[in-house]
Protein backbone atom coordinates (compact mmCIF):
# COMPACT_ATOMS: atom_id res chain seq x y z
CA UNK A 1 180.15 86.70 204.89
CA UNK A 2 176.94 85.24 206.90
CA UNK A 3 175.14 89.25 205.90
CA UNK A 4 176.29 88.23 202.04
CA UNK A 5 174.76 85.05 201.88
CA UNK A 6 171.66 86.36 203.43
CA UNK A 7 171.40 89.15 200.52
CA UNK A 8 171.92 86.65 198.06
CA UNK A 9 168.40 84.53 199.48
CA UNK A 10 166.19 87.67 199.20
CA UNK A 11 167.26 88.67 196.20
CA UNK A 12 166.77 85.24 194.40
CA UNK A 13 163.52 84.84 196.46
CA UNK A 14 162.08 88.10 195.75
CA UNK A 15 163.09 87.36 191.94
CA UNK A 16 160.16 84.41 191.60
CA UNK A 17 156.07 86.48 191.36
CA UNK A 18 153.57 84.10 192.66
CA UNK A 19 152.27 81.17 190.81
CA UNK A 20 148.52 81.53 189.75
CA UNK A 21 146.44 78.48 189.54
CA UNK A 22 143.86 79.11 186.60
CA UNK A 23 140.07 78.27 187.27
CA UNK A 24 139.18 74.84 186.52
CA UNK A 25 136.76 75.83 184.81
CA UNK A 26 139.07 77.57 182.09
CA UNK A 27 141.59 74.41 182.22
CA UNK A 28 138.29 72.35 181.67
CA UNK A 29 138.39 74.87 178.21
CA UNK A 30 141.89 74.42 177.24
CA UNK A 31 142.10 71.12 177.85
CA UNK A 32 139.35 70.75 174.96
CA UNK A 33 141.21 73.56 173.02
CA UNK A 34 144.25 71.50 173.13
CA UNK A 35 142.70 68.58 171.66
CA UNK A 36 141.07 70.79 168.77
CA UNK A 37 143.69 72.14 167.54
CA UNK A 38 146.21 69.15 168.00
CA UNK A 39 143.42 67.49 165.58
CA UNK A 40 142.44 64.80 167.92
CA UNK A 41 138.54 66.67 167.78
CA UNK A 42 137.98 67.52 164.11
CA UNK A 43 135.10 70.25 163.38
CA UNK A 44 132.16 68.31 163.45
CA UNK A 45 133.26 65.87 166.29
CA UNK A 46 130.57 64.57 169.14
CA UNK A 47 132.31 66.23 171.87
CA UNK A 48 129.96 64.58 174.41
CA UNK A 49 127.19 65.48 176.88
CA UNK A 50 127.99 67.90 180.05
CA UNK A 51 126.98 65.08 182.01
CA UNK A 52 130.41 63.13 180.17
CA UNK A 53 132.66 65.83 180.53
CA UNK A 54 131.85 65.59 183.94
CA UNK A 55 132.77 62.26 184.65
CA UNK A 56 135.92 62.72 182.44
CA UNK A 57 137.15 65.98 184.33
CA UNK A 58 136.25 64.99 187.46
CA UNK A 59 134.97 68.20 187.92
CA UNK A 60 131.04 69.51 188.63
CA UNK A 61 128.43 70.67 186.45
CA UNK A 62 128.99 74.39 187.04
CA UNK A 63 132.63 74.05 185.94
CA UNK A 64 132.09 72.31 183.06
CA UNK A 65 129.19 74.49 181.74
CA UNK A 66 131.71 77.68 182.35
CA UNK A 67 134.32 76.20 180.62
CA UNK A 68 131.99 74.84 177.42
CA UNK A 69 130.68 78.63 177.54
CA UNK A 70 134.51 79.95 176.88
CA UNK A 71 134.57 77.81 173.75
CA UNK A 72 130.89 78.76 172.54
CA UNK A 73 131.93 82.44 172.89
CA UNK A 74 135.55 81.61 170.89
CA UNK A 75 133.41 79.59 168.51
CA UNK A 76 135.43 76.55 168.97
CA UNK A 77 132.40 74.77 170.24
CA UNK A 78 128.55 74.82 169.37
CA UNK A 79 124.88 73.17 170.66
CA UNK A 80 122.71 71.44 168.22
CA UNK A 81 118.38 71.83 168.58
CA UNK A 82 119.17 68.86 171.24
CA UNK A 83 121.73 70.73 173.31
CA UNK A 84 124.26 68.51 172.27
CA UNK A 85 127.77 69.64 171.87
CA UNK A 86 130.02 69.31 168.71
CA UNK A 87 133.55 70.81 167.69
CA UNK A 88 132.99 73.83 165.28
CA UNK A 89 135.07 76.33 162.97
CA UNK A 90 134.96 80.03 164.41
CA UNK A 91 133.35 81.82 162.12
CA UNK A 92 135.74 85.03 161.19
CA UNK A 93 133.96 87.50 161.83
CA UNK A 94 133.92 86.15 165.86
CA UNK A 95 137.49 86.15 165.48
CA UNK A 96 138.58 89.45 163.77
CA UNK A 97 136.30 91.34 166.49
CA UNK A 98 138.37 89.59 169.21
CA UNK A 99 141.79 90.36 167.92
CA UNK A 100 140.56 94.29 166.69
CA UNK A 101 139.84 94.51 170.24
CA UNK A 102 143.05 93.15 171.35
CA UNK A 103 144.46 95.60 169.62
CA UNK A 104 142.52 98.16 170.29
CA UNK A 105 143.69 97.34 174.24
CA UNK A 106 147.21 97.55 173.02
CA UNK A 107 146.98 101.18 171.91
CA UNK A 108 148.12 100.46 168.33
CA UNK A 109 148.23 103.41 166.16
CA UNK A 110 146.81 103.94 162.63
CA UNK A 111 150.61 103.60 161.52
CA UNK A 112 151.05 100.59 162.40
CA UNK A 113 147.81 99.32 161.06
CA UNK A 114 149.04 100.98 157.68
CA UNK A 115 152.16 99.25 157.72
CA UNK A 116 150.99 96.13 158.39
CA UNK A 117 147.63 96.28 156.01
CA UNK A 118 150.46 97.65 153.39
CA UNK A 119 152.00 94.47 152.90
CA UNK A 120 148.45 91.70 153.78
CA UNK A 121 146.21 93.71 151.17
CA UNK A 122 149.04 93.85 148.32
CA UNK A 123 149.70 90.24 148.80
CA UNK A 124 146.28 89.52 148.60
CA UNK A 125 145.58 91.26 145.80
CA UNK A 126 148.70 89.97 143.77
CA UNK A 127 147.24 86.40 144.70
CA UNK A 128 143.84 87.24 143.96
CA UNK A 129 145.36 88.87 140.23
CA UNK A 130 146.66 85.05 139.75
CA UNK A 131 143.73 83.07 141.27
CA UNK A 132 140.61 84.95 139.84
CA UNK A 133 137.75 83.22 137.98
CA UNK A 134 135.14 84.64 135.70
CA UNK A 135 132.89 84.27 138.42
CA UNK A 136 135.07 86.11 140.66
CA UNK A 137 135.46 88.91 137.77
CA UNK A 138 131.49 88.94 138.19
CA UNK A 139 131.01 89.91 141.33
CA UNK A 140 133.88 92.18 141.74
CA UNK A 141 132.19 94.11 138.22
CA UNK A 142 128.70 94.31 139.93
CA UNK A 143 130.25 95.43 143.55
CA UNK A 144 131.98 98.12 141.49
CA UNK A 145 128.83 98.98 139.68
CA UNK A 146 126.90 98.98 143.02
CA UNK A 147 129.17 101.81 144.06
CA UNK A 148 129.42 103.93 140.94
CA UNK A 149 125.11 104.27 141.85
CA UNK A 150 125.64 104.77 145.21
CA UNK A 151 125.19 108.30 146.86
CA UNK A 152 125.35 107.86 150.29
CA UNK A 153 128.87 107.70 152.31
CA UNK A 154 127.77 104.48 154.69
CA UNK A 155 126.59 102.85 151.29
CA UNK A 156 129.54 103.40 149.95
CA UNK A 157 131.76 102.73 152.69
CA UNK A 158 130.41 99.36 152.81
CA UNK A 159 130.72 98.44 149.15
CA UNK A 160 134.52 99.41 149.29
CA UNK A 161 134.74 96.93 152.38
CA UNK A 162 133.09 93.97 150.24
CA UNK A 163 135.30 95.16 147.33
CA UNK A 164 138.23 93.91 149.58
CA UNK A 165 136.76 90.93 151.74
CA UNK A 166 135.99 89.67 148.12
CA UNK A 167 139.61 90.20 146.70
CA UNK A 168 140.82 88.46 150.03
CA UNK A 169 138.26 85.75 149.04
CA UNK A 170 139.41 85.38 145.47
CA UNK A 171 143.01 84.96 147.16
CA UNK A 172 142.19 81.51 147.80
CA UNK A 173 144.62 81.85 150.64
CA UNK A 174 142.89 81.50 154.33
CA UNK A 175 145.51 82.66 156.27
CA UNK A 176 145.75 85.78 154.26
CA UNK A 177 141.96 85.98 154.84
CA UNK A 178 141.70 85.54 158.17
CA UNK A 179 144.97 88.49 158.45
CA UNK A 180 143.25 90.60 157.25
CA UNK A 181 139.86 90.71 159.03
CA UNK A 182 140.63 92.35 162.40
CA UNK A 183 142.38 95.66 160.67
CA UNK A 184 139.99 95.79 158.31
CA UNK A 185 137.55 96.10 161.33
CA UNK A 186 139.64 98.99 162.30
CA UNK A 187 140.33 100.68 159.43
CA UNK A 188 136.17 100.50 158.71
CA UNK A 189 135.50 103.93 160.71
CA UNK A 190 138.02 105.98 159.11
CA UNK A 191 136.35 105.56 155.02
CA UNK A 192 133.49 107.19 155.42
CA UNK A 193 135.35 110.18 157.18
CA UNK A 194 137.45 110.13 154.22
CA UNK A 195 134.85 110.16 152.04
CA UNK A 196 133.09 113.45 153.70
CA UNK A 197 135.82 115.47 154.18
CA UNK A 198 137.93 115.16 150.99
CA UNK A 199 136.78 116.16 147.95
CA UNK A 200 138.58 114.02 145.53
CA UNK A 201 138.20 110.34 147.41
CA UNK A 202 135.67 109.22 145.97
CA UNK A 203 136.49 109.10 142.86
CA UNK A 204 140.28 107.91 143.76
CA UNK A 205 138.91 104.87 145.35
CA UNK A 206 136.69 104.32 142.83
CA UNK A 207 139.68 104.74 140.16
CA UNK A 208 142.12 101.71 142.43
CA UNK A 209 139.02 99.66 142.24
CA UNK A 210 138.77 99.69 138.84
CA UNK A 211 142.31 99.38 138.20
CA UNK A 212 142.73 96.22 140.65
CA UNK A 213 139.52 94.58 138.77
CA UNK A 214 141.40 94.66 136.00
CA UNK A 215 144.20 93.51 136.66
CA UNK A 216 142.47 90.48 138.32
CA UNK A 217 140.66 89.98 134.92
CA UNK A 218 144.33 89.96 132.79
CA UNK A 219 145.74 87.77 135.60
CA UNK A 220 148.22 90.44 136.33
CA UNK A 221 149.42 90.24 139.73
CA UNK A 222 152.12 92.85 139.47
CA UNK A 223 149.48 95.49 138.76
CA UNK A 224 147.04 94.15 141.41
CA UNK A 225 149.90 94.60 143.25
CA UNK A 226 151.35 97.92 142.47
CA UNK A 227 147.26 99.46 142.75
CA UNK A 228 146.73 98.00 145.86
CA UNK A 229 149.72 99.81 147.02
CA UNK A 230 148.69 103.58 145.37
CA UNK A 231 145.38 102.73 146.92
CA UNK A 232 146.61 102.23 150.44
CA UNK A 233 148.97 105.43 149.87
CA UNK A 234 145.95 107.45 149.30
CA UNK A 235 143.83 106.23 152.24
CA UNK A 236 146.98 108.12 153.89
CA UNK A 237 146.87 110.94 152.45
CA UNK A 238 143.54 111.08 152.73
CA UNK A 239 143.44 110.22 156.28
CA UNK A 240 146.10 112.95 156.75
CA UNK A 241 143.91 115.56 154.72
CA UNK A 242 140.66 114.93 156.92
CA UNK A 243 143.20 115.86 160.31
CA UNK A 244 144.13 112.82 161.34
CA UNK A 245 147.26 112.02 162.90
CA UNK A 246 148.90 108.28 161.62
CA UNK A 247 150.32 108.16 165.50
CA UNK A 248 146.67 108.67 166.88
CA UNK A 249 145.71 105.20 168.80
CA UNK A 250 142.79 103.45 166.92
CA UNK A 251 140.92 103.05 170.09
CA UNK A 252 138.49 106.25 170.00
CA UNK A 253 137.44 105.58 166.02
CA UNK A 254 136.85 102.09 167.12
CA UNK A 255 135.00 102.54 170.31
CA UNK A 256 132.56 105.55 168.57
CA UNK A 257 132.03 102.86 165.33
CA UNK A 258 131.06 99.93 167.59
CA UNK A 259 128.98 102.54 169.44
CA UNK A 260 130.68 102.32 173.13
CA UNK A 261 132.55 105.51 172.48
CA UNK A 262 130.67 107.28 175.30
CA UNK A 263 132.24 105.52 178.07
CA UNK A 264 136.23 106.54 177.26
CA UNK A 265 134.49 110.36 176.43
């Protein structure tokens, strides 16, 4: 009975890991972070000098200036000319790279980035169908024009990426926008190799850009819709034709792109 009991402690011991205290320098951070986005420090907010969040925290300079760098680097947090420190928006380009690298750490697979772009970009664009001004209709016709002149594939490559950040744009929909961004990032690589290796998708990509401009300028978001979705079926295909595998992690195409392939070679 006594041996029983005894069991029964070590295994309901040995079922608790060890607490980890985090740095005060990174609760220093999320107690600011907390405040930001509970709405108590609005973008644009004094958020005080160092030598203030000092005597607030109770904490020294070094830990303070470690945790305000965290929140420069998220872009939650920025210095004016003075070196004073205000609440900012991240911009999202700061925030896409984070989360494509995320994911880029979590092994995701082109698949899953399909699947998931699949359903963002044709919401978008059936939003964007509804939402579009002549303005809008403007610069979509002159980013399509760009790219009926261009000749090289990087040129190209990043027209058809403006072609989307602007439909995401015309959305009017921030969320959606900000969705988007990181595997858009990812998928970035992978056009250009497209582009070089099969024949025809050039001129499909072209032909889904026109269609999707169109149906923006008729306000028809069921066509928007249904385009976005051929379009995304024949980055597949043509991601498939060029020897790719949809089950292939991202992470090598990302790494070469952002230029720190050689270190996972």
């Amino acid at each position: 009975m006594h041996a029983r009991l005894s069991d029964k402690r070590i295994i309901m011991h040995e079922t608790f890991a060890r607490l980890e205290i985090a740095p005060a320098y990174q609760q220093v951070a999320e107690a600011i972070e907390r405040k930001i986005l509970a709405g108590q420090l609005a973008p644009g907010d004094r958020l005080g000098t160092e030598a203030d969040l000092v005597r607030q925290f109770g904490v020294n300079r070094s830990t303070v200036r470690e945790g305000i760098r965290l929140l420069e680097q998220s872009g939650l947090v920025r210095r004016d000319q003075s070196r004073r420190l205000y609440v900012s928006l991240p911009r999202y380009n700061r925030l896409a790279t984070r989360v494509s690298r995320a994911l880029v750490l979590h092994q995701v697979t082109f698949r899953e980035l399909w699947e998931a772009s699949m359903s963002l970009e044709t919401a978008i664009a059936g939003a964007a169908a509804e939402r579009a001004s002549p303005e809008d209709i403007a610069e979509l016709e002159d980013n399509i024009a760009r790219m009926e002149a261009a000749v090289e594939l990087h040129a190209i490559a990043d027209l058809d990426n403006d072609f989307h950040a602007l439909i995401a744009r015309i959305s009017r929909n921030r969320v959606l926008q900000l969705a988007r961004e990181p595997a858009s990032l990812l998928f970035a690589p992978t056009l250009k190799m497209i582009l070089d290796q099969v024949a025809v998708a050039g001129r499909r990509n072209l032909e889904a850009h026109r269609k999707i401009l169109d149906a923006c300028r008729r306000h028809d978001p069921e066509a928007a819709r249904l385009w976005t979705q051929r379009h995304m079926a024949d980055w597949r295909r043509g991601f498939e034709k060029a020897g790719k595998q949809l089950d292939d992690p991202v992470e090598r195409t990302y790494l070469e792109h952002m230029g720190m392939g050689g270190a996972y070679r």
